[in-house]
Protein backbone atom coordinates (compact mmCIF):
# COMPACT_ATOMS: atom_id res chain seq x y z
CA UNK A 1 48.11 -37.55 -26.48
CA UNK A 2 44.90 -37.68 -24.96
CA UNK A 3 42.87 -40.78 -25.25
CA UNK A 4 39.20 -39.02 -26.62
CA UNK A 5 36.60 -40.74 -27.82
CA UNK A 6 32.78 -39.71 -28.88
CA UNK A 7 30.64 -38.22 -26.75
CA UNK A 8 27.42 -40.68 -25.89
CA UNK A 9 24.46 -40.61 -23.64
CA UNK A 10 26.38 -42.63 -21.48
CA UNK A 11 28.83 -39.83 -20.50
CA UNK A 12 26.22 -37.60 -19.17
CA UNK A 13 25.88 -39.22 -15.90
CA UNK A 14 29.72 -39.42 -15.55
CA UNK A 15 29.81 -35.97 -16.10
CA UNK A 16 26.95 -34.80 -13.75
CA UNK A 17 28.72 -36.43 -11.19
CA UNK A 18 32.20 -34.27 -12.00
CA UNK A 19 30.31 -31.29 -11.63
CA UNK A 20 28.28 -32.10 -8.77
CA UNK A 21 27.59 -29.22 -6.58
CA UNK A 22 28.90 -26.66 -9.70
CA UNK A 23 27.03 -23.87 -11.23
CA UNK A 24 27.38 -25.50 -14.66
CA UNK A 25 25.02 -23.68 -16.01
CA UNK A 26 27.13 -20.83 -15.55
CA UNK A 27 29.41 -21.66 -17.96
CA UNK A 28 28.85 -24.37 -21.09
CA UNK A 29 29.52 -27.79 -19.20
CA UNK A 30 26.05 -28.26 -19.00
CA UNK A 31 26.68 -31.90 -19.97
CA UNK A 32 22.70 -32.17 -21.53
CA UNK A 33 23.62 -29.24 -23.67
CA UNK A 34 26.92 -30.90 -24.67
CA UNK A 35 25.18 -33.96 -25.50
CA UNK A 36 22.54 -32.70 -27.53
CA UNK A 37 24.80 -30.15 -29.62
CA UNK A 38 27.44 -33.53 -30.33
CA UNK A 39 24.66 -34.38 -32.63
CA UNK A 40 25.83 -31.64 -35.09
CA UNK A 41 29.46 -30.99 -33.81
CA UNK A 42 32.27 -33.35 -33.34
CA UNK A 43 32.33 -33.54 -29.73
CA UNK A 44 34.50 -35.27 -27.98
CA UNK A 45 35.58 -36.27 -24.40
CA UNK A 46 38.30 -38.27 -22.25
CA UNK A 47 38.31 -39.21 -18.63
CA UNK A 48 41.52 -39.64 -16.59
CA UNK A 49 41.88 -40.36 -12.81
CA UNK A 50 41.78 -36.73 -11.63
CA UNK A 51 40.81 -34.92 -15.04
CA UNK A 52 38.62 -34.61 -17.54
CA UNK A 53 38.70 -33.35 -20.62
CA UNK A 54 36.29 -31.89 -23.33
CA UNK A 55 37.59 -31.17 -27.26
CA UNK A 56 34.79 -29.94 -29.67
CA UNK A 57 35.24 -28.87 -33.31
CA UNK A 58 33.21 -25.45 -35.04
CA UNK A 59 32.95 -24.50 -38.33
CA UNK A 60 34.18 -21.12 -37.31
CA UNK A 61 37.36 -21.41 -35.39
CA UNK A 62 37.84 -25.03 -35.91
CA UNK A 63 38.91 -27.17 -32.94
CA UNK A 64 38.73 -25.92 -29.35
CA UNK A 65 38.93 -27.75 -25.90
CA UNK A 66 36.92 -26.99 -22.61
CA UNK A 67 38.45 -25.86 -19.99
CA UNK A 68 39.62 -28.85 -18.20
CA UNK A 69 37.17 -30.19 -15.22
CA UNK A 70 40.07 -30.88 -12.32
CA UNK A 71 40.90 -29.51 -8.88
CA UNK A 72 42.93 -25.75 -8.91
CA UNK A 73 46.10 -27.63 -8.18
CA UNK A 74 45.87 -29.68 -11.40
CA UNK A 75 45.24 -27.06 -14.19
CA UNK A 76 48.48 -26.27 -15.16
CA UNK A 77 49.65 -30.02 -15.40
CA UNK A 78 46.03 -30.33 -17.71
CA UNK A 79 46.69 -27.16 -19.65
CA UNK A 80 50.24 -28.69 -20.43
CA UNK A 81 48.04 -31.97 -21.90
CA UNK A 82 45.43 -29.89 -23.97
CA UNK A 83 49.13 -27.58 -25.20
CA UNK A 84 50.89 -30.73 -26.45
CA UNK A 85 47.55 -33.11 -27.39
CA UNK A 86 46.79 -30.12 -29.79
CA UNK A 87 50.63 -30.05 -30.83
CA UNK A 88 50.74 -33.99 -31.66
CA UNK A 89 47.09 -33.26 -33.71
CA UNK A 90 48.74 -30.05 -35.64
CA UNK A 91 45.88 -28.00 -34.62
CA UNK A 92 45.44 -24.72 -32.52
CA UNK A 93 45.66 -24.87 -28.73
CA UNK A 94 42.41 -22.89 -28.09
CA UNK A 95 40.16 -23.02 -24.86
CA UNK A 96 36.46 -22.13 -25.59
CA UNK A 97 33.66 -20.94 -22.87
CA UNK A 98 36.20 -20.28 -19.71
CA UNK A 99 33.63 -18.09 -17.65
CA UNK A 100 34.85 -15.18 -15.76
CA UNK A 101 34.53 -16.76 -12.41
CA UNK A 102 37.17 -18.89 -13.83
CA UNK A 103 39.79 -16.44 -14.91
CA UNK A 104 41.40 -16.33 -11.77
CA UNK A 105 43.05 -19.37 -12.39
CA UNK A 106 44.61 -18.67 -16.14
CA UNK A 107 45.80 -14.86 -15.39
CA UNK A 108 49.43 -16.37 -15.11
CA UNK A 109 48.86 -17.66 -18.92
CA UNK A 110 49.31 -16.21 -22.75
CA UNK A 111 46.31 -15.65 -24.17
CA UNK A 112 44.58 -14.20 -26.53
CA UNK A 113 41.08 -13.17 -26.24
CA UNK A 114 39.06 -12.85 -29.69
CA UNK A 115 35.51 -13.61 -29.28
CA UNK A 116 32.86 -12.44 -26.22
CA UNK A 117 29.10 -14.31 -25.94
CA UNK A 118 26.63 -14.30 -23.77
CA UNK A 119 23.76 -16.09 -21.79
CA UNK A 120 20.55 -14.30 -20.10
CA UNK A 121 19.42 -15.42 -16.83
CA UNK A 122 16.36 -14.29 -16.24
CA UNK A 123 13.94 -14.39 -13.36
CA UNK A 124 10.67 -16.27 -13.90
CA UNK A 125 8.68 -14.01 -12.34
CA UNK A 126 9.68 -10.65 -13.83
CA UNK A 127 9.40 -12.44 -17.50
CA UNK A 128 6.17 -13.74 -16.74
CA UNK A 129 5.17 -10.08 -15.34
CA UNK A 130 6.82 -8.64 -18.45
CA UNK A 131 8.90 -7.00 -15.86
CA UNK A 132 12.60 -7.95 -17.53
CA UNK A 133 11.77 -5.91 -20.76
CA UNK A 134 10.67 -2.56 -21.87
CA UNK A 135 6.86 -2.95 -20.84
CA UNK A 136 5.41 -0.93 -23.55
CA UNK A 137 7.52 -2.90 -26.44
CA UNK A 138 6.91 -6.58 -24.78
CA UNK A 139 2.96 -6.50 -24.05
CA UNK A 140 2.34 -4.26 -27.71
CA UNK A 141 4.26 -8.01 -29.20
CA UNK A 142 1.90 -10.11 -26.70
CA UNK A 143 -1.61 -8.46 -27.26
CA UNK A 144 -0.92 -8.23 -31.13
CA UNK A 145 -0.22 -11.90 -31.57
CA UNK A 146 -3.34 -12.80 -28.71
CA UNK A 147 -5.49 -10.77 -30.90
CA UNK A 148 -4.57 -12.47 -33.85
CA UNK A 149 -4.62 -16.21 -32.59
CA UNK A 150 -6.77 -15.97 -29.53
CA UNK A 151 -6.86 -20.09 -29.70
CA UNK A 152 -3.38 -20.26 -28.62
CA UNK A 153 -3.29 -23.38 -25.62
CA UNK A 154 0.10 -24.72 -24.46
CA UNK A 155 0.32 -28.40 -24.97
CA UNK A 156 3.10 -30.65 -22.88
CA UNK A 157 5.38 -32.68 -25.27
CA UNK A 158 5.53 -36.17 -25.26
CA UNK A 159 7.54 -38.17 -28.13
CA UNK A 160 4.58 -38.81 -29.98
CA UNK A 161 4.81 -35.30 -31.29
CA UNK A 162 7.84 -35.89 -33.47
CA UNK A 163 6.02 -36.01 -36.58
CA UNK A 164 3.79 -32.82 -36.14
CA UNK A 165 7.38 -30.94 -35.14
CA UNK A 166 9.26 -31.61 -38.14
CA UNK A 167 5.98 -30.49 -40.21
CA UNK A 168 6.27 -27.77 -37.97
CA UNK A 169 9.78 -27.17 -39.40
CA UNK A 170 8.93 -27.82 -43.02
CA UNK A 171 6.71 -25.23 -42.79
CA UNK A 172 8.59 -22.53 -41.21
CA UNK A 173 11.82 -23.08 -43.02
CA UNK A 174 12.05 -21.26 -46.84
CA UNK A 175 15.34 -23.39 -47.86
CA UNK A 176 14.94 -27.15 -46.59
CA UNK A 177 18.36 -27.82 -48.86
CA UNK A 178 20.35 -25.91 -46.51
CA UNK A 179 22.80 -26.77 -43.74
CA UNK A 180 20.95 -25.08 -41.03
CA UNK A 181 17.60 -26.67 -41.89
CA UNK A 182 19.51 -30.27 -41.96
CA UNK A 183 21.34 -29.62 -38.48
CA UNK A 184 17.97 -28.12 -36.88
CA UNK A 185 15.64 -31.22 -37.64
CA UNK A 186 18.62 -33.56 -36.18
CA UNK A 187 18.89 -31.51 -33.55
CA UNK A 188 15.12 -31.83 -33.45
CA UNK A 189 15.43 -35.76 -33.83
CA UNK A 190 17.70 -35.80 -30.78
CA UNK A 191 15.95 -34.00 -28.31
CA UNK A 192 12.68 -35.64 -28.88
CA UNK A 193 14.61 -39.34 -28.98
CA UNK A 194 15.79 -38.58 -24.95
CA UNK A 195 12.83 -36.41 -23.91
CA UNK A 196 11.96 -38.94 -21.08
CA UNK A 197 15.23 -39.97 -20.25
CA UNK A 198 17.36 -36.68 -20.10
CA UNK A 199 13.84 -35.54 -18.38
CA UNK A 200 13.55 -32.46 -20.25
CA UNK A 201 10.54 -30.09 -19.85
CA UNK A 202 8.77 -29.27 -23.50
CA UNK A 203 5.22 -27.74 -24.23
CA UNK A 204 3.47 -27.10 -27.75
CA UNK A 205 1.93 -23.85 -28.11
CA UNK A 206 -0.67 -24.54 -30.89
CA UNK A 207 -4.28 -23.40 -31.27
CA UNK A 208 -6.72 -25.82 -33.14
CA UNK A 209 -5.35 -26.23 -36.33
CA UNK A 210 -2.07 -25.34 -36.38
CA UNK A 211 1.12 -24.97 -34.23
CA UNK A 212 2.48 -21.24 -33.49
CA UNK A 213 6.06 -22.89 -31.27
CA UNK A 214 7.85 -25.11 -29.44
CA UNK A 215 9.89 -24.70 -26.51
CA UNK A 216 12.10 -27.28 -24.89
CA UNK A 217 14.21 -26.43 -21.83
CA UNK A 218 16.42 -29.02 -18.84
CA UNK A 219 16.04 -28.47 -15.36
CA UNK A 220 19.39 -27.47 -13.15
CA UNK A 221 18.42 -27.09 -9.90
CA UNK A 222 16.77 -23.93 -9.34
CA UNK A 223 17.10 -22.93 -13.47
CA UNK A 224 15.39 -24.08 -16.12
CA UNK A 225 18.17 -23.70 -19.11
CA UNK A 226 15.87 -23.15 -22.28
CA UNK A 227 17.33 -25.66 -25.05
CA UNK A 228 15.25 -25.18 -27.87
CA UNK A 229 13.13 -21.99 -29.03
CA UNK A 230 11.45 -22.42 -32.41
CA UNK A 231 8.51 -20.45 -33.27
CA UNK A 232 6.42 -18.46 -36.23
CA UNK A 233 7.29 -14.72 -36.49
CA UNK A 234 5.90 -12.59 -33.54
CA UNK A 235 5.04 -15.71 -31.23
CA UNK A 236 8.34 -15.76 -29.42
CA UNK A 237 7.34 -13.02 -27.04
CA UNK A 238 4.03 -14.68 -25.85
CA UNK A 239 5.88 -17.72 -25.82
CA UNK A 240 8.37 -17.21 -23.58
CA UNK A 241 5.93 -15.16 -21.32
CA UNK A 242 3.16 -17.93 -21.32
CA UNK A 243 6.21 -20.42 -20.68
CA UNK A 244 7.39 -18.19 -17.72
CA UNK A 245 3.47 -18.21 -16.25
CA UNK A 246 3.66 -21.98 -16.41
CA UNK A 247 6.66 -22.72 -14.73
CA UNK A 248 7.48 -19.78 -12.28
CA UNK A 249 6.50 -21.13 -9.24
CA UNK A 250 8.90 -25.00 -9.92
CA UNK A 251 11.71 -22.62 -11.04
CA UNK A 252 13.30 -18.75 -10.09
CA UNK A 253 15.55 -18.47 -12.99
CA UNK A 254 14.79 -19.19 -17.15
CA UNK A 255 18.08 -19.15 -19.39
CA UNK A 256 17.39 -17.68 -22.98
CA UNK A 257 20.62 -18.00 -25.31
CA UNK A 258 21.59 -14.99 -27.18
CA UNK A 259 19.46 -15.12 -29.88
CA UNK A 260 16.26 -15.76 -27.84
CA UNK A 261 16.60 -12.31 -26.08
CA UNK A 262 14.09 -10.43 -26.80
CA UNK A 263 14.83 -6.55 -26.54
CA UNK A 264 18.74 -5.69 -26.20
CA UNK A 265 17.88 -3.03 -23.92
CA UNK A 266 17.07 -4.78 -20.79
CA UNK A 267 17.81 -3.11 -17.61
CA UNK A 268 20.73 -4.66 -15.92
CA UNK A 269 19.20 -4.54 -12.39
CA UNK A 270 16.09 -6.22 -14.01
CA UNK A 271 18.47 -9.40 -14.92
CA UNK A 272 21.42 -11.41 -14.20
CA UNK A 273 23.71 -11.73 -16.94
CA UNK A 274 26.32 -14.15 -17.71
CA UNK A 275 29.52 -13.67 -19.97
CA UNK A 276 31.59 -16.54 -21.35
CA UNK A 277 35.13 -15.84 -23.04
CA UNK A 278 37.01 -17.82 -25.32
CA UNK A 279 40.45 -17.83 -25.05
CA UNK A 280 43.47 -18.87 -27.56
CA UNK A 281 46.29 -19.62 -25.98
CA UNK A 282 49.51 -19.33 -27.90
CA UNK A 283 52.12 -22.90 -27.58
CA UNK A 284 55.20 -22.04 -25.07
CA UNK A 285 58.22 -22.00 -26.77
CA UNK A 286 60.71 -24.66 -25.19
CA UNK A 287 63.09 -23.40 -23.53
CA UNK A 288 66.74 -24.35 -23.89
């Protein structure tokens, strides 16, 4: 059985240092991003000498584990682990986000593929240039909201904001009994608790009486992974492209999850584009 225990603040630095000199942000081991969503998810993880492992629980399919973070020679020794740990716990043996650069290494195994999502790497410059998106569609969304709120001034963050952002949230939301409202504003809470010291990048877009969005993102080298994307209907375009003017020359990419993109018929030479599988692997029978 493996020895899990709660994801903290504390593991982030362990982690980093795991996935030093990884593309993590090419798959979902981003370990801000898994700190911030253990707010609202059971998220757990375990350390060994020469592996790690990562076990999270969704509404949807229930419990899943991360592919585990160890050298090629070591997966199918860790795989074995995750098969029987989820055997001993009487729940499914299901790996969650394994990227395709990492399929190589599982081709040999059962598995059963029932769910596809996506990430959109963008770069800076062609979303501040409008150049990643049907022009005509993207600046007809811009010039309609400038025209309508021509105060609109991007404000940086700071933790003394809280307040004003859950107002903001009160305000946009239309049930504020529901699930999703309830996980949002802790999700909220969280990011805005470890602003300074996950040193995460927010701005305000507000004009002089009121707040149009908020927009949080991390920094990962040369990427700025875009965490948090809240806004009133028909800001989200200027948003993003005002956020893209602002930080294009400190960054070339911007990551948008799926349900920040903003026209699904983006040119694919105009983007790079990132697929993660999930995988459910079926328990071996023993063999005699």
């Amino acid at each position: 059985m493996i020895n899990f225990h709660k994801f903290t603040f504390f593991d982030i630095k362990r982690l980093q240092h795991l996935l030093d000199g990884k593309n993590y942000w090419l798959n979902e081991l981003n370990p801000i991003k898994i700190f911030l969503s253990s707010v609202n998810n059971s998220m757990e993880i375990s350390f060994t000498n020469d592996v790690c492992y990562i076990r999270i629980y969704k509404d949807d399919i229930g419990y899943c584990y991360y592919p585990p973070i160890c050298s090629v020679t070591k997966i199918t020794e860790a795989l074995d682990t995750i098969r029987l740990d989820a055997k001993e716990k009487g729940i499914d043996y299901q790996l969650i986000y394994l990227s395709e650069e990492e399929l190589f290494n599982y081709e040999k195994y059962n598995y059963e593929l029932y769910e596809q999502i996506g990430n959109y790497i963008y770069l800076s410059s062609e979303l501040a240039n409008y150049k990643s998106f049907s022009k005509r569609h993207y600046k007809h969304k811009i010039n309609d909201f400038s025209k309508l709120h021509p105060d609109i001034f991007p404000k940086k963050l700071v933790k003394e904001d809280l307040n004003d952002v859950i107002l903001f949230l009160d305000q946009l939301s239309q049930n504020k009994n529901s699930k999703d409202y309830f996980d949002l504003v802790n999700y909220t809470k969280n990011l805005m608790e470890h602003l300074y010291e996950l040193n995460l990048k927010g701005l305000v877009f507000r004009g002089e009486k009121e707040v149009y969005g908020i927009i949080i993102c991390c920094e990962i080298g040369n990427l700025y992974d875009v965490n948090y994307l809240v806004a009133v209907p028909g800001a989200k375009e200027k948003i993003i492209a005002e956020f893209a003017k602002l930080v294009m020359n400190k960054t070339k990419y911007i990551s948008l999850e799926r349900e920040n993109v903003l026209d699904a018929t983006l040119p694919k030479e105009l983007r790079i584009v990132k697929y993660y599988t999930n995988f459910k692997y079926e328990d071996k029978k023993e063999e005699n």
